[in-house]
PDB file of N, CA and C in Angstrom:
ATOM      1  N   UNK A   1      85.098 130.777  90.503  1.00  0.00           N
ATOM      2  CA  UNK A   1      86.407 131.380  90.382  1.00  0.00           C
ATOM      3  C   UNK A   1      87.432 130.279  90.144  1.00  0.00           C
ATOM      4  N   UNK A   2      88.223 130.447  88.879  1.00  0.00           N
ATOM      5  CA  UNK A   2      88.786 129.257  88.951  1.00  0.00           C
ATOM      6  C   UNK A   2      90.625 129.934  89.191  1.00  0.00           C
ATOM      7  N   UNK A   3      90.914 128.687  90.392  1.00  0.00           N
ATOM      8  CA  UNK A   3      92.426 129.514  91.092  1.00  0.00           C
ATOM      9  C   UNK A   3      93.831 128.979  90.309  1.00  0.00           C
ATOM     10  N   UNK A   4      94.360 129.210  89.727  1.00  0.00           N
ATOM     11  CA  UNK A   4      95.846 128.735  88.641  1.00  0.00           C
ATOM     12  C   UNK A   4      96.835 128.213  90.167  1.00  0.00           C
ATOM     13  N   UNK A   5      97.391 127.415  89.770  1.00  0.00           N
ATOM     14  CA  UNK A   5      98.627 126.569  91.066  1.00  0.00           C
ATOM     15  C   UNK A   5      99.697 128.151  91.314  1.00  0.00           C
ATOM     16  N   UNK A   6     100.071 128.270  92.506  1.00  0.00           N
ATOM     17  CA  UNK A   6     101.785 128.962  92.330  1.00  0.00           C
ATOM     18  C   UNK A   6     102.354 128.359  91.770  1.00  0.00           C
ATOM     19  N   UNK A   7     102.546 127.006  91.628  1.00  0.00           N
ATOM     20  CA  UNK A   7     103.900 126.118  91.591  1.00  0.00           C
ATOM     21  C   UNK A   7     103.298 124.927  90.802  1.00  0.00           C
ATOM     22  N   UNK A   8     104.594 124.141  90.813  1.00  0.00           N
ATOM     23  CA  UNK A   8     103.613 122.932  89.588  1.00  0.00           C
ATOM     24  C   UNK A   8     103.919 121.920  90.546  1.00  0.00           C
ATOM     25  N   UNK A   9     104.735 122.130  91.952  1.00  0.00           N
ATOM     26  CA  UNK A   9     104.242 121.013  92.856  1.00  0.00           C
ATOM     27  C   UNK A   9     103.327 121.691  94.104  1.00  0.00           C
ATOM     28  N   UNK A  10     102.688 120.674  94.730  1.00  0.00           N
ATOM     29  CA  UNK A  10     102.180 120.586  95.544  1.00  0.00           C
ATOM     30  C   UNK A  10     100.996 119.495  96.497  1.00  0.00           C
ATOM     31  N   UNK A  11     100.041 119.970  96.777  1.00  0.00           N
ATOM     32  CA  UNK A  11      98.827 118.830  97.662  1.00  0.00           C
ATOM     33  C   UNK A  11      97.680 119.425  96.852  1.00  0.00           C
ATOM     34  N   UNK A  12      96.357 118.802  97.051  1.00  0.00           N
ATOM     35  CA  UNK A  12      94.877 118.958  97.322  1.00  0.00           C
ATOM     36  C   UNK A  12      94.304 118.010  98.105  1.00  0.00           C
ATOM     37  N   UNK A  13      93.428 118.700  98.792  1.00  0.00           N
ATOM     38  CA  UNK A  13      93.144 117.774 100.077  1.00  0.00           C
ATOM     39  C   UNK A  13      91.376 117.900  99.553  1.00  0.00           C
ATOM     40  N   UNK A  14      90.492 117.417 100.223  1.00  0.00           N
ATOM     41  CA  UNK A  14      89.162 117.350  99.746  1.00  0.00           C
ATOM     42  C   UNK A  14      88.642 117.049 101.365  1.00  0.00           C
ATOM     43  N   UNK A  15      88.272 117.591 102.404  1.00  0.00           N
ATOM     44  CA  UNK A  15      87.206 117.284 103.434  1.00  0.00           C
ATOM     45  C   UNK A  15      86.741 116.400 103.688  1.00  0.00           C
ATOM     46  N   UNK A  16      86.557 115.387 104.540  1.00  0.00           N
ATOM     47  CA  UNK A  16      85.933 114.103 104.153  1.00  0.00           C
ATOM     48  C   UNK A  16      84.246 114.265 104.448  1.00  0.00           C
ATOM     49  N   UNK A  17      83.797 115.258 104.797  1.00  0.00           N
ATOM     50  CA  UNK A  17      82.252 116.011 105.126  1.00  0.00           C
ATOM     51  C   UNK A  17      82.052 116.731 103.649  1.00  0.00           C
ATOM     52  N   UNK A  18      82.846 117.164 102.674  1.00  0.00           N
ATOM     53  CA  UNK A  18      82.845 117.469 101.508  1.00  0.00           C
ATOM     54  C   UNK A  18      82.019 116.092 100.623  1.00  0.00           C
ATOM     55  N   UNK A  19      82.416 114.903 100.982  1.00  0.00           N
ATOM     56  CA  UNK A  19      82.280 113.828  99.887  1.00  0.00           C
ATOM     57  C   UNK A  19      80.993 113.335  99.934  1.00  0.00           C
ATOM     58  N   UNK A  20      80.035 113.060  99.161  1.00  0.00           N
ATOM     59  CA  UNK A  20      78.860 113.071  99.347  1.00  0.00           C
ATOM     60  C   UNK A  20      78.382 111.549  98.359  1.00  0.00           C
ATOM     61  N   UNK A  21      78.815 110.863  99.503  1.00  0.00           N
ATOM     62  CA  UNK A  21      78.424 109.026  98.933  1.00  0.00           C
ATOM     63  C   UNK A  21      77.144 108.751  98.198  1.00  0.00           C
ATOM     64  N   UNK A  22      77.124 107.909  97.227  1.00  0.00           N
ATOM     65  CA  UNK A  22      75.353 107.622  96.709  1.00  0.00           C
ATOM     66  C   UNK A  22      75.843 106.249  95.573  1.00  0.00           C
ATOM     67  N   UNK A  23      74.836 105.610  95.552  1.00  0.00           N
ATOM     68  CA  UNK A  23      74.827 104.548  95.056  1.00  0.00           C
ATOM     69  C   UNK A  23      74.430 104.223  93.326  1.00  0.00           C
ATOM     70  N   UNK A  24      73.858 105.762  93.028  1.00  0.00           N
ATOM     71  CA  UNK A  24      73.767 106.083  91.432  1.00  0.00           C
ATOM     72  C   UNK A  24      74.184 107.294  91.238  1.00  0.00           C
ATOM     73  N   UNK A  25      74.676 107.425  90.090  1.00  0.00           N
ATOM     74  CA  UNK A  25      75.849 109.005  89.875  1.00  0.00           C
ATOM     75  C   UNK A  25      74.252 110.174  89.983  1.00  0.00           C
ATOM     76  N   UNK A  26      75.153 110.940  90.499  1.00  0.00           N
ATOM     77  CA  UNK A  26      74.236 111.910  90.926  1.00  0.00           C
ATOM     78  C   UNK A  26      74.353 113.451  89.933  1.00  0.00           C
ATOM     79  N   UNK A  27      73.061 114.214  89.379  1.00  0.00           N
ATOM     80  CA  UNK A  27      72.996 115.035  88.752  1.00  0.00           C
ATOM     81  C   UNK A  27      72.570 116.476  89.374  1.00  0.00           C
ATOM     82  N   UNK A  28      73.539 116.837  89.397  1.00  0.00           N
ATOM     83  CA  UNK A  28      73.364 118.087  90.212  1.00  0.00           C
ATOM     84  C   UNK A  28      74.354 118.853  90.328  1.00  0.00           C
ATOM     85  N   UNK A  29      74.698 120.192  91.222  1.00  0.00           N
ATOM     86  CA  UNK A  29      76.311 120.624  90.831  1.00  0.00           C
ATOM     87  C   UNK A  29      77.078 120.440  90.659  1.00  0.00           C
ATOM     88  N   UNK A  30      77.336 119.227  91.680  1.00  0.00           N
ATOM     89  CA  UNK A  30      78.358 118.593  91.960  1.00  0.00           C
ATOM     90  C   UNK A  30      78.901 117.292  90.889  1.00  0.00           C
ATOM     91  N   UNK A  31      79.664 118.393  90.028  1.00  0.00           N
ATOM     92  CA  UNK A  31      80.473 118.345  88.256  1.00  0.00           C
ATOM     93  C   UNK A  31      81.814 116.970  88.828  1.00  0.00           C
ATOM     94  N   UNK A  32      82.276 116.699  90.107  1.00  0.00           N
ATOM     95  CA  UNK A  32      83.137 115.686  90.118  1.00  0.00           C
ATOM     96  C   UNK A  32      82.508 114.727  90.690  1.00  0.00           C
ATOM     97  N   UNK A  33      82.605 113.596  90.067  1.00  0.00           N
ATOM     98  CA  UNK A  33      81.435 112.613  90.588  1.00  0.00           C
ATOM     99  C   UNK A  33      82.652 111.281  89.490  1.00  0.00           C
ATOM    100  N   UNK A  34      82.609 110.701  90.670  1.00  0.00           N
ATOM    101  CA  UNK A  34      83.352 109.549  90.664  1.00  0.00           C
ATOM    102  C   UNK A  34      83.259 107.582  90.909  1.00  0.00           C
ATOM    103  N   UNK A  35      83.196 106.825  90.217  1.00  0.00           N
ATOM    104  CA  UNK A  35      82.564 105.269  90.605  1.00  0.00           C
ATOM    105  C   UNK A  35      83.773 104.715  91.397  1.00  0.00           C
ATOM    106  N   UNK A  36      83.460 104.126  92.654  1.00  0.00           N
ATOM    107  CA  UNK A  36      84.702 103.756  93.146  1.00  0.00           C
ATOM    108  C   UNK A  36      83.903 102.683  94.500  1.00  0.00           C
ATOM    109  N   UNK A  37      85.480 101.984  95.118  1.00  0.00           N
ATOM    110  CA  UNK A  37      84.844 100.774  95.887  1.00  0.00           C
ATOM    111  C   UNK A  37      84.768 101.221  97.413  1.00  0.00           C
ATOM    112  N   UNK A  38      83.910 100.638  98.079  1.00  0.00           N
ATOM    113  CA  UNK A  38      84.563 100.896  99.548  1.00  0.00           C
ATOM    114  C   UNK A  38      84.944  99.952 100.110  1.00  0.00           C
ATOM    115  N   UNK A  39      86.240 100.237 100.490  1.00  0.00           N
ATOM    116  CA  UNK A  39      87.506  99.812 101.242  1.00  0.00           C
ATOM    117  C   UNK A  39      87.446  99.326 102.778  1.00  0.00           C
ATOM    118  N   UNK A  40      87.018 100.677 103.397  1.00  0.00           N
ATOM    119  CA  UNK A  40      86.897 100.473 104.966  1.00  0.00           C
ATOM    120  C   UNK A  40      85.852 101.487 105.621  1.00  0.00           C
ATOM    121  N   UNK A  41      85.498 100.683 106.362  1.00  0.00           N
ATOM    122  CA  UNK A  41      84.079 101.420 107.287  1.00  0.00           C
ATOM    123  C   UNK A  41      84.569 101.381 108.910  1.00  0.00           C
ATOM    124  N   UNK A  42      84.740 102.854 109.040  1.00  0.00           N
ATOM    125  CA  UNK A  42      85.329 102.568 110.724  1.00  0.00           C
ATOM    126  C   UNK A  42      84.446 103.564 111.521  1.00  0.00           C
ATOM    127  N   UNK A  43      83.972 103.156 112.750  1.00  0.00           N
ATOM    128  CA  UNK A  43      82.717 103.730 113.977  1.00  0.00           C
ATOM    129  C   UNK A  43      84.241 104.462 114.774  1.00  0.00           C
ATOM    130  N   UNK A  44      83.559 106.314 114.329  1.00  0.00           N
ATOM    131  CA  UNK A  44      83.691 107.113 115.069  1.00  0.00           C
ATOM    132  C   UNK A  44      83.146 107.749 115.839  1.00  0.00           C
ATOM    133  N   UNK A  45      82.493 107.328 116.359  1.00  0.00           N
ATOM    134  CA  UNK A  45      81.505 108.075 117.641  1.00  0.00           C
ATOM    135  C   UNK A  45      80.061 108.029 116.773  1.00  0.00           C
ATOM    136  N   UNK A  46      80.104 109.384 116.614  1.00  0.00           N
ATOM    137  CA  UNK A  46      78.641 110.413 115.612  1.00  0.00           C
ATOM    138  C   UNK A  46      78.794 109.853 114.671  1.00  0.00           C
ATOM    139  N   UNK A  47      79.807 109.981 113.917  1.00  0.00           N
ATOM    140  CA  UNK A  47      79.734 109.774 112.316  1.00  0.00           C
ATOM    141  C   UNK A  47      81.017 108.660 112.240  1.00  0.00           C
ATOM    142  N   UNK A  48      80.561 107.988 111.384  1.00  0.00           N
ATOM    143  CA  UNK A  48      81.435 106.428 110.160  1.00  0.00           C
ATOM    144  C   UNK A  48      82.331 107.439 109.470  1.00  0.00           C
ATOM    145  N   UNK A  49      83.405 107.122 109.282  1.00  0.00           N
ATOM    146  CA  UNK A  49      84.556 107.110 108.200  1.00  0.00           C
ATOM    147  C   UNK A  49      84.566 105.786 107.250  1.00  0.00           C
ATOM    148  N   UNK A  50      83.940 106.681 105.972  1.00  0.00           N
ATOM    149  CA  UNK A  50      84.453 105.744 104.559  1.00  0.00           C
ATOM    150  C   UNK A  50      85.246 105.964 103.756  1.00  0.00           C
ATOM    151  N   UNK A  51      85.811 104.844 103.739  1.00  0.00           N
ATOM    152  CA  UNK A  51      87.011 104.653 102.871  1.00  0.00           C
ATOM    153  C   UNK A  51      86.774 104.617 101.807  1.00  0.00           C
ATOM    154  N   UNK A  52      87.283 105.318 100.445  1.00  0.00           N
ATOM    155  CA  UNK A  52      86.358 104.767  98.871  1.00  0.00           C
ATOM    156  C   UNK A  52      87.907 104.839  98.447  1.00  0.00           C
ATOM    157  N   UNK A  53      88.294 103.874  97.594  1.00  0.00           N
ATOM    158  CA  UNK A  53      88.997 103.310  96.946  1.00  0.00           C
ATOM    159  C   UNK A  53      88.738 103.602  94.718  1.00  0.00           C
ATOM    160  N   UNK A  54      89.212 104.959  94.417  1.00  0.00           N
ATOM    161  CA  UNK A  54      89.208 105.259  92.742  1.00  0.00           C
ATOM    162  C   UNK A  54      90.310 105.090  91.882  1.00  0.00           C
ATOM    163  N   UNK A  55      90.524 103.846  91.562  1.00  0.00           N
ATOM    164  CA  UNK A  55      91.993 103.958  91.028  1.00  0.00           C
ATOM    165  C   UNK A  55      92.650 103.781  92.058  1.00  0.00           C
ATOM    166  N   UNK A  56      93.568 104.361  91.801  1.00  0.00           N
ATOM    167  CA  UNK A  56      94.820 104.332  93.440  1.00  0.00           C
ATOM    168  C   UNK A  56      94.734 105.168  94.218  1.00  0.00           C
ATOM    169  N   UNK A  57      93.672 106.035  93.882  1.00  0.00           N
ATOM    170  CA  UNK A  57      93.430 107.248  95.245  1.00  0.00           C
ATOM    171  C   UNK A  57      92.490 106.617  96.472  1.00  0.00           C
ATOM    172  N   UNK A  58      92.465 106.409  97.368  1.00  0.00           N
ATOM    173  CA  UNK A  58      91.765 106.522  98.246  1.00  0.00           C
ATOM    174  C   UNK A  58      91.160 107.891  99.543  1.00  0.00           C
ATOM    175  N   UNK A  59      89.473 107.612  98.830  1.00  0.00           N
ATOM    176  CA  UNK A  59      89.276 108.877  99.745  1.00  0.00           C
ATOM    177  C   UNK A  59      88.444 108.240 100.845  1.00  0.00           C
ATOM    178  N   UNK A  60      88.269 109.636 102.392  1.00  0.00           N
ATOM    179  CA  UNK A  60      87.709 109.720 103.033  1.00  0.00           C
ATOM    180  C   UNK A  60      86.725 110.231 103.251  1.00  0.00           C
ATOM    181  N   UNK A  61      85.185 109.448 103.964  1.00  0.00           N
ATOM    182  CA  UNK A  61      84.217 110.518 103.749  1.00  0.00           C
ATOM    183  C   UNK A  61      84.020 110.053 105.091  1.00  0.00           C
ATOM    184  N   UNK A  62      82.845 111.245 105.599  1.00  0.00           N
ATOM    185  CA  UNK A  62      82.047 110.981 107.234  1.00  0.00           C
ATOM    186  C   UNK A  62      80.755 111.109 106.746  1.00  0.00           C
ATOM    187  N   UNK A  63      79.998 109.836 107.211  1.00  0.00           N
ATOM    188  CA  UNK A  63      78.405 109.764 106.832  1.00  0.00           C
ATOM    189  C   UNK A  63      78.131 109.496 108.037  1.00  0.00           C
ATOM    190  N   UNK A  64      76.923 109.850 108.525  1.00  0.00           N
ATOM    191  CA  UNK A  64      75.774 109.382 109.825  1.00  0.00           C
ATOM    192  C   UNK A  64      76.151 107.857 109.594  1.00  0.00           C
ATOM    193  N   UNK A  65      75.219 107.556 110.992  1.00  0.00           N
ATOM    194  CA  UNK A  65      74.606 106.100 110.688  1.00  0.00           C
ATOM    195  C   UNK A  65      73.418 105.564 109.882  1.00  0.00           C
ATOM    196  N   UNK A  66      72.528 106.584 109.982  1.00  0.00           N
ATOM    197  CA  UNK A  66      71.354 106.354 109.355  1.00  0.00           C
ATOM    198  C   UNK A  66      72.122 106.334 108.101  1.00  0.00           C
ATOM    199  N   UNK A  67      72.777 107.056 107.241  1.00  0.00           N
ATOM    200  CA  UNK A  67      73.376 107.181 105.751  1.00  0.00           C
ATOM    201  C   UNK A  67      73.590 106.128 105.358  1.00  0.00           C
ATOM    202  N   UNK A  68      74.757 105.620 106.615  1.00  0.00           N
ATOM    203  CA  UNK A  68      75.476 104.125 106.595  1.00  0.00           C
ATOM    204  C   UNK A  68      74.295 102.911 105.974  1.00  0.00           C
ATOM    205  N   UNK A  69      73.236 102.959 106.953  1.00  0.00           N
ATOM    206  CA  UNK A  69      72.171 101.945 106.793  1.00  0.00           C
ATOM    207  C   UNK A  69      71.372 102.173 105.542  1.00  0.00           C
ATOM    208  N   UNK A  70      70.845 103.165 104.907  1.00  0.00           N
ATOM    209  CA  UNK A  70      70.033 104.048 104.255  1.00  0.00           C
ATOM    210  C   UNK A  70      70.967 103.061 102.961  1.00  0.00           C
ATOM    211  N   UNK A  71      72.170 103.528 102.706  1.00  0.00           N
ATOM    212  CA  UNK A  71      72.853 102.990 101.577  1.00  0.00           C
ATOM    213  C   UNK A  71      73.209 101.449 101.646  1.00  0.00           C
ATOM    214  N   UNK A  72      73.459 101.314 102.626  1.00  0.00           N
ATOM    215  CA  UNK A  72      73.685  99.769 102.746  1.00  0.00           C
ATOM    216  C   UNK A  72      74.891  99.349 102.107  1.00  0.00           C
ATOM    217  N   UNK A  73      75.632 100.609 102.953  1.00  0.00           N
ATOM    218  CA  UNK A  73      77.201 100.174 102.920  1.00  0.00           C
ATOM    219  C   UNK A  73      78.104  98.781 103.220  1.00  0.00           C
ATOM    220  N   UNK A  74      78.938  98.691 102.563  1.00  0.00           N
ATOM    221  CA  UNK A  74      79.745  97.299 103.192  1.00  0.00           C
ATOM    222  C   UNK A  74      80.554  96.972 102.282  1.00  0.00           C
ATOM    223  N   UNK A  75      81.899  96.810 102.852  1.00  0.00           N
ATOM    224  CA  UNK A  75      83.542  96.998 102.448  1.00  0.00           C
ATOM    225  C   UNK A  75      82.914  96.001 101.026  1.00  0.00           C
ATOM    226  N   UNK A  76      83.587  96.712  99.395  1.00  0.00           N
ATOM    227  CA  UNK A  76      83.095  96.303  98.399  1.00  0.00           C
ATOM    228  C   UNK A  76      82.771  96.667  97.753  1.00  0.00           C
ATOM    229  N   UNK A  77      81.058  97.122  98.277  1.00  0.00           N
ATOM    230  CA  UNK A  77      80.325  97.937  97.570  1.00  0.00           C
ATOM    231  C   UNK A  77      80.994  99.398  96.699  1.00  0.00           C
ATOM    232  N   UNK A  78      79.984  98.800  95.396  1.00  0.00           N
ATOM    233  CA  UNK A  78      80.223  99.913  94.266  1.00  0.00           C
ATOM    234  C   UNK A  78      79.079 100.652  94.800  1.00  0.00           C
ATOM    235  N   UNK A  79      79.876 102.283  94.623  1.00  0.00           N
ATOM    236  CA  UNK A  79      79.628 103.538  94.792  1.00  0.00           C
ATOM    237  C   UNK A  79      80.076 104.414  93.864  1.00  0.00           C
ATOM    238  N   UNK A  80      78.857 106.181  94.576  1.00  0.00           N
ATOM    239  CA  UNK A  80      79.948 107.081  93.601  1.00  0.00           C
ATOM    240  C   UNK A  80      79.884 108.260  94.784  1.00  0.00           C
ATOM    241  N   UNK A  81      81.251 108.558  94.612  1.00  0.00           N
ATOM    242  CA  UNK A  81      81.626 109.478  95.462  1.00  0.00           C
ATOM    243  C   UNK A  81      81.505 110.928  94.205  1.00  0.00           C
ATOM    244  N   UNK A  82      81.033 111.919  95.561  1.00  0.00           N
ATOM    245  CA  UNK A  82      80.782 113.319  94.846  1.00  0.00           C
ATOM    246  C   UNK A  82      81.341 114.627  95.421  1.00  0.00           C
ATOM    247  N   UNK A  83      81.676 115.319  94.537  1.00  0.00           N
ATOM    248  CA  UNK A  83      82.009 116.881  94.956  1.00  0.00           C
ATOM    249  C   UNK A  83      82.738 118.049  94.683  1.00  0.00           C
ATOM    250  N   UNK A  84      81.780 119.163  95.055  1.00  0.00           N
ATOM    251  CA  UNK A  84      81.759 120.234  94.366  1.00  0.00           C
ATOM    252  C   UNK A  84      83.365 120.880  94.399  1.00  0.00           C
ATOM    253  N   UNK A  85      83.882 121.447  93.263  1.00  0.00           N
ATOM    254  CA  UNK A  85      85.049 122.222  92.971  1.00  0.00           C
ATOM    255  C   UNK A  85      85.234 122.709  93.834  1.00  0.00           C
ATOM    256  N   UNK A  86      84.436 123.583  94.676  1.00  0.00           N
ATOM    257  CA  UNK A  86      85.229 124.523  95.562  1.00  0.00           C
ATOM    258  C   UNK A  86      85.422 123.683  96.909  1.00  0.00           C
ATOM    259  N   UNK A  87      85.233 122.570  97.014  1.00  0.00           N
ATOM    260  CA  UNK A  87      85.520 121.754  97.918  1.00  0.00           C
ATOM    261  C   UNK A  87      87.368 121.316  98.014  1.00  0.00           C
ATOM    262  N   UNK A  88      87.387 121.220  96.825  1.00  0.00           N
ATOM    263  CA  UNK A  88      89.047 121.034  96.168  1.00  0.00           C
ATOM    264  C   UNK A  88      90.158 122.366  96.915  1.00  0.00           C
ATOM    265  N   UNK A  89      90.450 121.998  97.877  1.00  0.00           N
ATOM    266  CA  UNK A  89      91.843 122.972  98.219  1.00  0.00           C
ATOM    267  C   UNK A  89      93.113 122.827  98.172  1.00  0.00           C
ATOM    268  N   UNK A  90      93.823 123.842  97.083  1.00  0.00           N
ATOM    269  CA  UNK A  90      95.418 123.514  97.221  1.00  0.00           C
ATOM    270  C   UNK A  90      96.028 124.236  98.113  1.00  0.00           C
ATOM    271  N   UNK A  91      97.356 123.786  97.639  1.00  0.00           N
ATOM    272  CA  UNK A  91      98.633 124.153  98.883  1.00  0.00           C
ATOM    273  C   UNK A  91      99.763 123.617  98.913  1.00  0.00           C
TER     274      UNK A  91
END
């Protein structure tokens, strides 16, 4: 379903459990798929907050630890951040 703006200002926010980190672009639904750096890695309890850095946007994602290790994260590293349209909410 694709939703038209009310207005021609506003936000979109994206989940940071929405963003789905990987280290080669990934083929699959998920049609927004992006190359970008990571910035900052911060220990929240359960789950890491990553920072990915695209251009001048910076997003947030929450990965496990195992993810963390699995990818072999570390402030720098080229990545690609992913995710699906309906993840995208305005307002």
């Amino acid at each position: 379903m694709i939703r038209k703006p009310t207005s021609s200002r506003g936000y979109i926010a994206i989940r940071p459990e929405d963003i789905v980190i990987s280290r080669e672009a990934l083929s699959s639904s998920m049609r927004n798929s992006f190359r970008g750096n990571v910035t900052g890695i911060f220990d929240q309890g359960f789950y890491y907050e990553v920072h990915l850095r695209v251009g001048v946007v910076t997003f947030k994602s929450l990965i496990t630890k195992r993810s963390l290790l699995e990818l072999k994260l570390h402030e720098g590293a080229e990545v690609f951040l992913s995710f699906k349209a309906s993840a995208v909410h305005s307002f």
